[in-house]
N, C-alpha and C. Protein backbone atom coordinates (compact mmCIF):
# COMPACT_ATOMS: atom_id res chain seq x y z
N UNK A 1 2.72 -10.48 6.01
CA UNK A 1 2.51 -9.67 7.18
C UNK A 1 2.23 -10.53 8.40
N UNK A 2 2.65 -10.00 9.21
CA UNK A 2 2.66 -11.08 10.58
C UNK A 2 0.84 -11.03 11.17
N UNK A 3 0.26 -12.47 11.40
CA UNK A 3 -0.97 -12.40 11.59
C UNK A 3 -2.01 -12.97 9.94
N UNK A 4 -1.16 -12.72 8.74
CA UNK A 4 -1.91 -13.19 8.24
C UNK A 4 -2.13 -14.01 7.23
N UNK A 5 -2.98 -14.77 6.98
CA UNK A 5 -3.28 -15.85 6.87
C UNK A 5 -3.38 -16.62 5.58
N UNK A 6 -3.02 -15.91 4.05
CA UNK A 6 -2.90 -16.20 2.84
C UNK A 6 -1.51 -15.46 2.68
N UNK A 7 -1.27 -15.71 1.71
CA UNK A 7 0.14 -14.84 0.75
C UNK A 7 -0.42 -13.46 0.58
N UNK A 8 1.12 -12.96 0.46
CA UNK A 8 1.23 -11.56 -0.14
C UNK A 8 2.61 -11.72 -0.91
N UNK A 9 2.19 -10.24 -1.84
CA UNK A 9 3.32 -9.92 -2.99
C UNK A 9 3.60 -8.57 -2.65
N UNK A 10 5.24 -8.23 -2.38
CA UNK A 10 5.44 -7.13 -2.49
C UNK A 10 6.02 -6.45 -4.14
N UNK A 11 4.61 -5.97 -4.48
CA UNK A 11 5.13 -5.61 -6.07
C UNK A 11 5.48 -3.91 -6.14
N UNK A 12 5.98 -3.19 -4.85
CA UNK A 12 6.79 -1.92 -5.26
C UNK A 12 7.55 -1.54 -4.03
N UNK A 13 8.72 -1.09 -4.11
CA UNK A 13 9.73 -0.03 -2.99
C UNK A 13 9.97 1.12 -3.31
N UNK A 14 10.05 2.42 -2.98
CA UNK A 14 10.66 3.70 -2.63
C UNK A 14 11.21 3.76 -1.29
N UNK A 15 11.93 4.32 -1.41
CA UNK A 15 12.43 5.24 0.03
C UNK A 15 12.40 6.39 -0.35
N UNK A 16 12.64 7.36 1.14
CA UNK A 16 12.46 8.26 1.40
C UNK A 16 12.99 9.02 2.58
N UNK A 17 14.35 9.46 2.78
CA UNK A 17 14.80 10.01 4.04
C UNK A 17 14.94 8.81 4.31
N UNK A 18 14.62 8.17 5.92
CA UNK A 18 14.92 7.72 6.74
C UNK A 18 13.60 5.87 6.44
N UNK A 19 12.71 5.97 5.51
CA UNK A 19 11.74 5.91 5.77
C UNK A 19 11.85 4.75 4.50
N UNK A 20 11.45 3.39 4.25
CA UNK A 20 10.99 2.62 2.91
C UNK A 20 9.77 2.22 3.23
N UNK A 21 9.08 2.47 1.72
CA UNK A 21 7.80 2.46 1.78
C UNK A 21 7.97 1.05 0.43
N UNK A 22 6.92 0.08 0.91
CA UNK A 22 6.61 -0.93 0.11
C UNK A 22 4.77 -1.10 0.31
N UNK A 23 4.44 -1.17 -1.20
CA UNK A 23 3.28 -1.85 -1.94
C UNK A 23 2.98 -2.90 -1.94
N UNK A 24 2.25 -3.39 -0.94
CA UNK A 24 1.83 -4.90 -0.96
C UNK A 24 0.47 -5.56 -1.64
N UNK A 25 0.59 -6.58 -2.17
CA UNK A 25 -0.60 -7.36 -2.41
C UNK A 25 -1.08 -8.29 -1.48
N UNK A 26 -2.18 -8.22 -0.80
CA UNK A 26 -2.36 -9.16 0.15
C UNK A 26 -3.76 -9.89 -0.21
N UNK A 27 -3.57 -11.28 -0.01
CA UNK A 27 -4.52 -12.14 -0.37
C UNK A 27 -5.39 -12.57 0.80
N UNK A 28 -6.79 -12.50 0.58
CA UNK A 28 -7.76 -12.21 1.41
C UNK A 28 -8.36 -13.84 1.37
N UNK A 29 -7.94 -14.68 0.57
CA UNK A 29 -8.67 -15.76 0.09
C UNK A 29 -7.26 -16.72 -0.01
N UNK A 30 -7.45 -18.06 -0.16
CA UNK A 30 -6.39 -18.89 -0.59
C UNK A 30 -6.09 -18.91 -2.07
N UNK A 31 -7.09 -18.77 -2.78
CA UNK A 31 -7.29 -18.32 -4.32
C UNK A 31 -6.69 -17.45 -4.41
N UNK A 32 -7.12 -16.08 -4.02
CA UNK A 32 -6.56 -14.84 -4.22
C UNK A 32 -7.99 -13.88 -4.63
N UNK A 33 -8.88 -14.85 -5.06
CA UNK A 33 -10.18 -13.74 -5.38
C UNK A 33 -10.30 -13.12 -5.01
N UNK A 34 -10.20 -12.94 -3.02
CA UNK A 34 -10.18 -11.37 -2.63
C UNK A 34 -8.92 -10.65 -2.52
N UNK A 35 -8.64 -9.86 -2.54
CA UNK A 35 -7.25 -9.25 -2.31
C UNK A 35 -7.36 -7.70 -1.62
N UNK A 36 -6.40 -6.95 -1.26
CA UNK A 36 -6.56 -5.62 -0.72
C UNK A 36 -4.85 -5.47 -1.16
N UNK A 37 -5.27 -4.06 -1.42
CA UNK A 37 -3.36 -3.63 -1.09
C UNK A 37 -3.20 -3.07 0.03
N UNK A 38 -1.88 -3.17 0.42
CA UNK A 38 -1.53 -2.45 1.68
C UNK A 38 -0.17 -1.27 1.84
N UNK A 39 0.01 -0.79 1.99
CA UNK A 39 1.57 0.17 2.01
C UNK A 39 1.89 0.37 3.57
N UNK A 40 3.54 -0.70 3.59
CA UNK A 40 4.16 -0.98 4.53
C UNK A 40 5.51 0.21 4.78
N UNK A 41 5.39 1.06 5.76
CA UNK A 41 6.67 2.24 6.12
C UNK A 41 7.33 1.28 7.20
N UNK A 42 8.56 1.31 6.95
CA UNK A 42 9.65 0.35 7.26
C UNK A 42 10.91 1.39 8.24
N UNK A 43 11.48 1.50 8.54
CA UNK A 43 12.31 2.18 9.20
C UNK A 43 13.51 1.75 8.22
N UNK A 44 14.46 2.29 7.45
CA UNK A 44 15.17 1.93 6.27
C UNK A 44 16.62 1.88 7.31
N UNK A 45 17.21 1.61 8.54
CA UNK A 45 18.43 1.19 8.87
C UNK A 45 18.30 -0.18 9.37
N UNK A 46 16.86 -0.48 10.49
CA UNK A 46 16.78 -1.58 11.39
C UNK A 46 15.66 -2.38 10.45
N UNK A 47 14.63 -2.23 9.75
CA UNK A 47 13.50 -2.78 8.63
C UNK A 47 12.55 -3.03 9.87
N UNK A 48 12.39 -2.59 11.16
CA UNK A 48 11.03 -2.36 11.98
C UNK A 48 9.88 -1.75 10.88
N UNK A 49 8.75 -1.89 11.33
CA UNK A 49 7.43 -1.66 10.81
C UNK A 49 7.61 -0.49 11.40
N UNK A 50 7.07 0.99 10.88
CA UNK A 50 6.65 1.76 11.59
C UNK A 50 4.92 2.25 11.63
N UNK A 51 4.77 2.01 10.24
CA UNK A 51 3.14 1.96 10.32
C UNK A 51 2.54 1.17 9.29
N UNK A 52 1.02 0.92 8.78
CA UNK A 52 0.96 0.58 7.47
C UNK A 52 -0.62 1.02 7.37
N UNK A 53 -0.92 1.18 6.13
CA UNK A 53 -2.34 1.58 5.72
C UNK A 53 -2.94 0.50 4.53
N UNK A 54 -4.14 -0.32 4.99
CA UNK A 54 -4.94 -0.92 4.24
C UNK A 54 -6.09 -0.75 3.60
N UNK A 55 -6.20 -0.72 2.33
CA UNK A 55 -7.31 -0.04 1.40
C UNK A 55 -8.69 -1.01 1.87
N UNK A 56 -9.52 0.04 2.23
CA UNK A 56 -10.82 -0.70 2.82
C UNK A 56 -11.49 -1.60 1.86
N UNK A 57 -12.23 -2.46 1.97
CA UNK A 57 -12.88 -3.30 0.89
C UNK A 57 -12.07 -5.00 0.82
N UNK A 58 -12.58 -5.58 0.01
CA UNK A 58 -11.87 -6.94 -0.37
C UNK A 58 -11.63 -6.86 -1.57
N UNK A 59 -11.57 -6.03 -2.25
CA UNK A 59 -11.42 -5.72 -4.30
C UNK A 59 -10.30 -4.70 -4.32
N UNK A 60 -9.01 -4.42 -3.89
CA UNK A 60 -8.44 -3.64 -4.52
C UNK A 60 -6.83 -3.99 -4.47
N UNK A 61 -6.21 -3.16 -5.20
CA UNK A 61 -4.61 -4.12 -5.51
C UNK A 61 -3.57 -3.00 -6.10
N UNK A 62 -2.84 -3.05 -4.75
CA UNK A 62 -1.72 -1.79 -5.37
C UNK A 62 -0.90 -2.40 -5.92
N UNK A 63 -0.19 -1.58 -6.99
CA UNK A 63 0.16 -2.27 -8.03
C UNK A 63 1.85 -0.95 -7.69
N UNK A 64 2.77 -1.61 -8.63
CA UNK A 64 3.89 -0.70 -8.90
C UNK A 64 4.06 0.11 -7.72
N UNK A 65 5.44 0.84 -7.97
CA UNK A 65 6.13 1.11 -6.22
C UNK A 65 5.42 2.43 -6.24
N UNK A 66 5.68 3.04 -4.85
CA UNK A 66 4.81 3.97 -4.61
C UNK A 66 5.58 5.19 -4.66
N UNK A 67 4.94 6.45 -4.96
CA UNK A 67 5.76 7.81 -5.42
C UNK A 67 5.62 8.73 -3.68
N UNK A 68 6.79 8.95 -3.26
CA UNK A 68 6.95 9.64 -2.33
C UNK A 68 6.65 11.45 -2.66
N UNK A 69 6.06 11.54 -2.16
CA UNK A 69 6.01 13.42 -2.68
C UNK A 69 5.75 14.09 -1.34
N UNK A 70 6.00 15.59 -1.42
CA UNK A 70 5.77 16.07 -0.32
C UNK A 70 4.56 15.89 0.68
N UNK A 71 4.69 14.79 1.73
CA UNK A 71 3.73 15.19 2.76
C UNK A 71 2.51 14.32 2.70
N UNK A 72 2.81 13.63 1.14
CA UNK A 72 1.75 12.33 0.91
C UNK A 72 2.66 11.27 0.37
N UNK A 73 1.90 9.73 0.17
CA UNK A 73 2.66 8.76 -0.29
C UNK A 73 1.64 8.21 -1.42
N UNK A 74 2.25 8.46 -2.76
CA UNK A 74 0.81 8.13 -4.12
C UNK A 74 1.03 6.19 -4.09
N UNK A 75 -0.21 5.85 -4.32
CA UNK A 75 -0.31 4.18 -4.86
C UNK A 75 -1.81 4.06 -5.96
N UNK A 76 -1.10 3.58 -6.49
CA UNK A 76 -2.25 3.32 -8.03
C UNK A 76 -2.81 1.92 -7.39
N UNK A 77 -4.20 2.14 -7.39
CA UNK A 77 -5.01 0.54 -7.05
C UNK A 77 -5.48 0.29 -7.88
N UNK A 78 -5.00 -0.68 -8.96
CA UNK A 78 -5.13 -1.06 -9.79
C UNK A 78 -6.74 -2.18 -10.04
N UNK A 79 -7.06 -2.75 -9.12
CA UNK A 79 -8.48 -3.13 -9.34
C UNK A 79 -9.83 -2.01 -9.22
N UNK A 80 -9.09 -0.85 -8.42
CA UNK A 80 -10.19 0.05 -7.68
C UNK A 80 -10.26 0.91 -9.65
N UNK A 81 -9.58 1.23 -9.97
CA UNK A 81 -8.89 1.83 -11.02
C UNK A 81 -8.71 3.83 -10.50
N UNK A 82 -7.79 3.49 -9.85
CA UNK A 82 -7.94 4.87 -8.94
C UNK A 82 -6.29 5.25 -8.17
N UNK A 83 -6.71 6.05 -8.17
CA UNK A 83 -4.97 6.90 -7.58
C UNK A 83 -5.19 7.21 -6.23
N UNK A 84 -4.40 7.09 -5.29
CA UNK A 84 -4.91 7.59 -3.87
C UNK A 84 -3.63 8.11 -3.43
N UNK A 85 -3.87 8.80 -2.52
CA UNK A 85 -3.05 9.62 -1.38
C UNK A 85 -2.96 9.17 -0.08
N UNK A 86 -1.73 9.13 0.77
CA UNK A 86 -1.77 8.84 1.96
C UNK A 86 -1.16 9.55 2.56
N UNK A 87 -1.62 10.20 3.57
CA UNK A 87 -0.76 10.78 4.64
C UNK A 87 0.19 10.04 5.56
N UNK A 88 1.67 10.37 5.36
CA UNK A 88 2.24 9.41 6.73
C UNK A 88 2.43 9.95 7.68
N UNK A 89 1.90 10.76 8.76
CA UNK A 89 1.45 11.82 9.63
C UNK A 89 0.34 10.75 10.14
N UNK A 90 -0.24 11.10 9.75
CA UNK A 90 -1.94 10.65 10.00
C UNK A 90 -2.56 9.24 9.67
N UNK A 91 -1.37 8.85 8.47
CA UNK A 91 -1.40 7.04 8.50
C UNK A 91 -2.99 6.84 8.04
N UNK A 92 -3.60 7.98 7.16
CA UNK A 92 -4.95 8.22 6.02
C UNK A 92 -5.14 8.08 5.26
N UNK A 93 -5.69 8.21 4.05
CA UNK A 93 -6.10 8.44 2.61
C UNK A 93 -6.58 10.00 3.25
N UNK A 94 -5.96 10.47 2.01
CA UNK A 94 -6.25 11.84 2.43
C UNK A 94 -7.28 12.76 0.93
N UNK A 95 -7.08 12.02 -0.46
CA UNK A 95 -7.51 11.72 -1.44
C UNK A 95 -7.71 10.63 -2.39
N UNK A 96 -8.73 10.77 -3.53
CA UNK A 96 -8.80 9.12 -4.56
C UNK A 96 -8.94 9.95 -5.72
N UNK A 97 -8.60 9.78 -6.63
CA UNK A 97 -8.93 10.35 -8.06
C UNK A 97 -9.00 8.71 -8.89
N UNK A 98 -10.47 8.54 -9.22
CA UNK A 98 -11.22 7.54 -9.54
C UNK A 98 -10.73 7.67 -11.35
N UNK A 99 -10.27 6.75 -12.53
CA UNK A 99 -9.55 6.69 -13.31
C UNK A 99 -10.93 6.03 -14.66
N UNK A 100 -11.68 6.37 -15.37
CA UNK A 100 -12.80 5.59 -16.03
C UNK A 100 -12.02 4.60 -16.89
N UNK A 101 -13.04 3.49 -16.61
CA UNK A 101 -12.31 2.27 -16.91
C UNK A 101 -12.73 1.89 -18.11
């Protein structure tokens, strides 16, 4: 991602209409000990950024591509151990359903 300062992994793609959505791993550390995921909406003719949403904290890691469904965008955070929702409207978490580990 432009601005920052360790590696990232993009470990998922969907599209959607007009719209590709990618799952990023982004490394918070040179190690990688901290990490965050992020989900990058892409404009799918020109690959402009159109928005992106970063999971608050330094512990969490989206994992596998993300499920487009009506009106939300699902990503499994695989360190958080939790399912979340995003609005691409509102560019939110709009829900988490927490997974016992």
């Amino acid at each position: 991602g432009l601005g920052w300062t360790f590696s990232a992994d993009v470990v998922g793609v969907a599209v959607s209409g007009d719209t590709v959505y990618a799952t990023v791993m982004r490394n918070l550390t040179e190690n990688g000990s901290e990490r965050t995921g992020v989900l990058v909406a892409l404009d799918r003719l020109s690959g402009r950024e159109l928005w992106r949403y970063q999971a608050p904290g330094r512990q969490s890691q989206f994992m596998d591509q993300p499920i487009v469904a009506t009106g939300r965008v699902i990503v499994n955070d695989n360190l958080d151990f939790s399912i979340i929702a995003i609005d691409p409207g509102t560019r939110e978490r709009v829900w988490r359903v927490g997974m016992d580990r």
